[in-house]
Protein backbone atom coordinates (compact mmCIF):
# COMPACT_ATOMS: atom_id res chain seq x y z
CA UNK A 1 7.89 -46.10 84.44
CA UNK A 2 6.40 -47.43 81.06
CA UNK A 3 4.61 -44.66 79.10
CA UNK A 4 1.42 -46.47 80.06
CA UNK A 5 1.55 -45.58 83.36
CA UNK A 6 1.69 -41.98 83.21
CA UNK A 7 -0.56 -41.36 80.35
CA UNK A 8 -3.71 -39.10 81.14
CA UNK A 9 -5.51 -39.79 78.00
CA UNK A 10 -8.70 -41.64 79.50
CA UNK A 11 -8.84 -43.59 75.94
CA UNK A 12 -5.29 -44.25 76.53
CA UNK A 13 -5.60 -45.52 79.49
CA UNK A 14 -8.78 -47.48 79.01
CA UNK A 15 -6.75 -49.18 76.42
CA UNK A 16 -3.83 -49.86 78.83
CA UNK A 17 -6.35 -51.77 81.58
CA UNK A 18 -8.30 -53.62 78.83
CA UNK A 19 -4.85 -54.69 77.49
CA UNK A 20 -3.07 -56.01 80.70
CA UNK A 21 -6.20 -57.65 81.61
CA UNK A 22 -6.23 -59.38 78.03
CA UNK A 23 -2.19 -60.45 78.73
CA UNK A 24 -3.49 -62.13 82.54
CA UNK A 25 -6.63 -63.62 80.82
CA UNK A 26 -4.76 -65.53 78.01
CA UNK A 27 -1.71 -67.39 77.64
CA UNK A 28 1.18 -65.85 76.58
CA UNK A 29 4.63 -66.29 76.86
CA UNK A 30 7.12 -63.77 79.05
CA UNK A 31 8.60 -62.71 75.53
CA UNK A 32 5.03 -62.13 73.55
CA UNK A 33 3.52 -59.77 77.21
CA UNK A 34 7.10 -57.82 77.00
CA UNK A 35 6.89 -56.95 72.97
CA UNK A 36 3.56 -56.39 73.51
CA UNK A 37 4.35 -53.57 76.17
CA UNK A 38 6.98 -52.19 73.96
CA UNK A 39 4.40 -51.84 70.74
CA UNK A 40 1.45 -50.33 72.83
CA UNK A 41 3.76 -47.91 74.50
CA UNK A 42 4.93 -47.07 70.56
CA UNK A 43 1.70 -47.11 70.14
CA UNK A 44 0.74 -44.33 72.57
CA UNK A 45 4.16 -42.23 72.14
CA UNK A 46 3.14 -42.33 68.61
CA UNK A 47 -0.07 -40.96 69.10
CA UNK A 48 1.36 -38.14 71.03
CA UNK A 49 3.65 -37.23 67.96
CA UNK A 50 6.35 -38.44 70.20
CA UNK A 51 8.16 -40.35 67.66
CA UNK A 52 11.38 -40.76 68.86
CA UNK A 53 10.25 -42.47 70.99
CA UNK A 54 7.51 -44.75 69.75
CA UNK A 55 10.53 -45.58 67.23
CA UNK A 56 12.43 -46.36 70.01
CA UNK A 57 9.67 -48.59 71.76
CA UNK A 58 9.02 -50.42 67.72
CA UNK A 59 12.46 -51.37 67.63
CA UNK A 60 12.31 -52.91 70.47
CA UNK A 61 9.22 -54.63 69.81
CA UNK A 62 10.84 -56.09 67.03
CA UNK A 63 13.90 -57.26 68.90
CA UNK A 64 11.44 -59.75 70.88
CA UNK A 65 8.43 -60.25 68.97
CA UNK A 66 8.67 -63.75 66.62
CA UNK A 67 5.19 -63.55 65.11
CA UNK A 68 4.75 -62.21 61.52
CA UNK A 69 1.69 -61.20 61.80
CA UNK A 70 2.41 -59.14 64.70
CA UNK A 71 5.90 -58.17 63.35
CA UNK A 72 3.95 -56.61 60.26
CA UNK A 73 2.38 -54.81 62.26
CA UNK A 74 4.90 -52.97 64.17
CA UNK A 75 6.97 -52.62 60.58
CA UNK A 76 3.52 -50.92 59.63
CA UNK A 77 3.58 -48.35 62.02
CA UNK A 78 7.76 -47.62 61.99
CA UNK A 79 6.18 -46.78 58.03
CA UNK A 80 3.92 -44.70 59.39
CA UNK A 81 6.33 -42.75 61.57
CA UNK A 82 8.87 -41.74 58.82
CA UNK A 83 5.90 -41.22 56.05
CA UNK A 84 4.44 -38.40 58.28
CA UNK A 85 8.42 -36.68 58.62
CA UNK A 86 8.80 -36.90 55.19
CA UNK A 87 11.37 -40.04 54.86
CA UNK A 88 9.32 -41.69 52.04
CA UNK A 89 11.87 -43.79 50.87
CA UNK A 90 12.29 -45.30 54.54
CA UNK A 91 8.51 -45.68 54.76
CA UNK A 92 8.17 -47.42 51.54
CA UNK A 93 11.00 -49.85 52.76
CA UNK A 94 8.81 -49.93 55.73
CA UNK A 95 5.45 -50.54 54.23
CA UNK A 96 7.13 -53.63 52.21
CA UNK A 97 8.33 -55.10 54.76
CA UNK A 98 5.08 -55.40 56.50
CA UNK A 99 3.63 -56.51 53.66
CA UNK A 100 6.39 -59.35 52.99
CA UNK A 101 5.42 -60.50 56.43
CA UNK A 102 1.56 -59.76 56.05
CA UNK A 103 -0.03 -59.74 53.03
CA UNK A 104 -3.85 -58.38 54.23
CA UNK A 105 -2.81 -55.12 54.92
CA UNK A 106 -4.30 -52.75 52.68
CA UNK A 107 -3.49 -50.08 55.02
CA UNK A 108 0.25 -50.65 54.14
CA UNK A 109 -0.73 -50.53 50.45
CA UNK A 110 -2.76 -47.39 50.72
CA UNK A 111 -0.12 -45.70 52.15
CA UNK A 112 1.89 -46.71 49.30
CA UNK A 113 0.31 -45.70 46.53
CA UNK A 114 -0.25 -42.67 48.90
CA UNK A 115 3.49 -41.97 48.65
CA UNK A 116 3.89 -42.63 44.47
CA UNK A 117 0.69 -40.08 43.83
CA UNK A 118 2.43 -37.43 45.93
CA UNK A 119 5.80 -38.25 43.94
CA UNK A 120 3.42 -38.07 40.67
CA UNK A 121 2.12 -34.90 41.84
CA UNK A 122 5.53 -33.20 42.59
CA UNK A 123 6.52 -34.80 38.98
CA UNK A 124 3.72 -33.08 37.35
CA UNK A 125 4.37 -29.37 38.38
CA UNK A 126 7.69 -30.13 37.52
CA UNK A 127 6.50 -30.82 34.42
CA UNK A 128 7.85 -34.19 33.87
CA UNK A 129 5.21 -35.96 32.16
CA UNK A 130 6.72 -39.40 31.88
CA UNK A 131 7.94 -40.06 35.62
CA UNK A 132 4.47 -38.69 36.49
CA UNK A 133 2.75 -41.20 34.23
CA UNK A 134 5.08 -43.68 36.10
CA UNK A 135 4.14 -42.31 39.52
CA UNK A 136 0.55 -42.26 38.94
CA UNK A 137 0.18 -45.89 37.46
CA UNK A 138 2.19 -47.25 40.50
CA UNK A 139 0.01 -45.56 42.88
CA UNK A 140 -3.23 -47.36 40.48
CA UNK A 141 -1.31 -50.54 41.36
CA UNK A 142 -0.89 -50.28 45.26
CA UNK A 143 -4.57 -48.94 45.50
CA UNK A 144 -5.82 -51.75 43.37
CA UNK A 145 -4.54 -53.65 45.93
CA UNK A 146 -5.73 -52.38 48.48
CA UNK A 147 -9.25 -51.70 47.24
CA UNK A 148 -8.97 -55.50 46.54
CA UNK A 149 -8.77 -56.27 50.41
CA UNK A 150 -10.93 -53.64 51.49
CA UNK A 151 -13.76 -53.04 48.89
CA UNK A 152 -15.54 -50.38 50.59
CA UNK A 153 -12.49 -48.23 51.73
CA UNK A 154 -10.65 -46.09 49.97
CA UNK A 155 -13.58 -44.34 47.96
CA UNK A 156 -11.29 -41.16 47.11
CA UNK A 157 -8.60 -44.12 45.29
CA UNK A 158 -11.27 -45.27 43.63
CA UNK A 159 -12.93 -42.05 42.27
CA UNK A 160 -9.47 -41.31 40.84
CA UNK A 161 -8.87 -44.59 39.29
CA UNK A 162 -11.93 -44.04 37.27
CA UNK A 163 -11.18 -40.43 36.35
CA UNK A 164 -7.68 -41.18 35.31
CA UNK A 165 -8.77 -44.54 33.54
CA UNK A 166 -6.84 -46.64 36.02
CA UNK A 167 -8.67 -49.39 36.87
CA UNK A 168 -7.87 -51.78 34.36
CA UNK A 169 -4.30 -51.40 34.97
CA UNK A 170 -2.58 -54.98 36.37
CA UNK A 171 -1.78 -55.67 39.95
């Protein structure tokens, strides 16, 4: 039984009817409706902090799905997964991916620059000035980015940009 089937979350499951009657409504291949399963049950697993499994249900997303866009998508939320255990260096390699294969996702860049300010904060009370600098103006970089796609998002990125005298740094 597909996660989607036993889930109790009314949202959840709102989602799951809405979806399948999107799939019988338009045309889509066998291949597109099956990797579309897989990513909304990683979807939902995720949600549920169950990532194991929504990691398990992504990778098989990817194993069928052929569009970028969609592709990006699913690398996007693998990113997510191993950002929030702490695998930074997987989610980066994440995040670019998606990127590579999507370019207007300034979620993927947020989340980015998320990672090098953390790494520039944990350089800073180690008192390592210089890889902090480095840190920080990365971080300026990927939210420039981002703030780029999504002007009014982001306000906290922007607020420090201008209090660190960031913002004319170049993309």
């Amino acid at each position: 039984m597909g996660r989607s089937q036993r889930n109790d979350n009314f949202i959840d499951k709102t989602f799951t009817v809405m979806a399948d009657i999107l799939l019988k409504v338009f045309p889509a291949s066998k291949e597109e409706k099956e990797a579309f399963f897989y990513y909304r049950d990683g979807m939902s697993a995720q949600s549920e902090g169950e990532y194991a499994e929504a990691l398990e249900n992504y990778y098989e997303a990817l194993q069928i799905e052929e569009d970028p866009y969609d592709r990006g998508f699913i690398l996007y939320n693998i990113g997510l997964i191993y950002s929030s255990n702490g695998e930074y260096i997987k989610a980066l390699e994440y995040y670019h991916q998606a990127l590579a294969l999507n370019s207007n996702l300034p979620q993927a860049l947020n989340n980015i620059a998320v990672i090098y300010h953390y790494q520039g904060m944990k350089a800073t009370k180690k008192q390592n000035v210089e890889v902090a600098r480095e840190f920080f103006d990365k971080a300026a970089e990927y939210w420039k980015q981002a703030i780029t796609l999504a002007p009014t998002n982001y306000i906290e990125a922007q607020n420090w940009l201008k209090t660190t005298g960031r913002t004319n740094l170049k993309n």
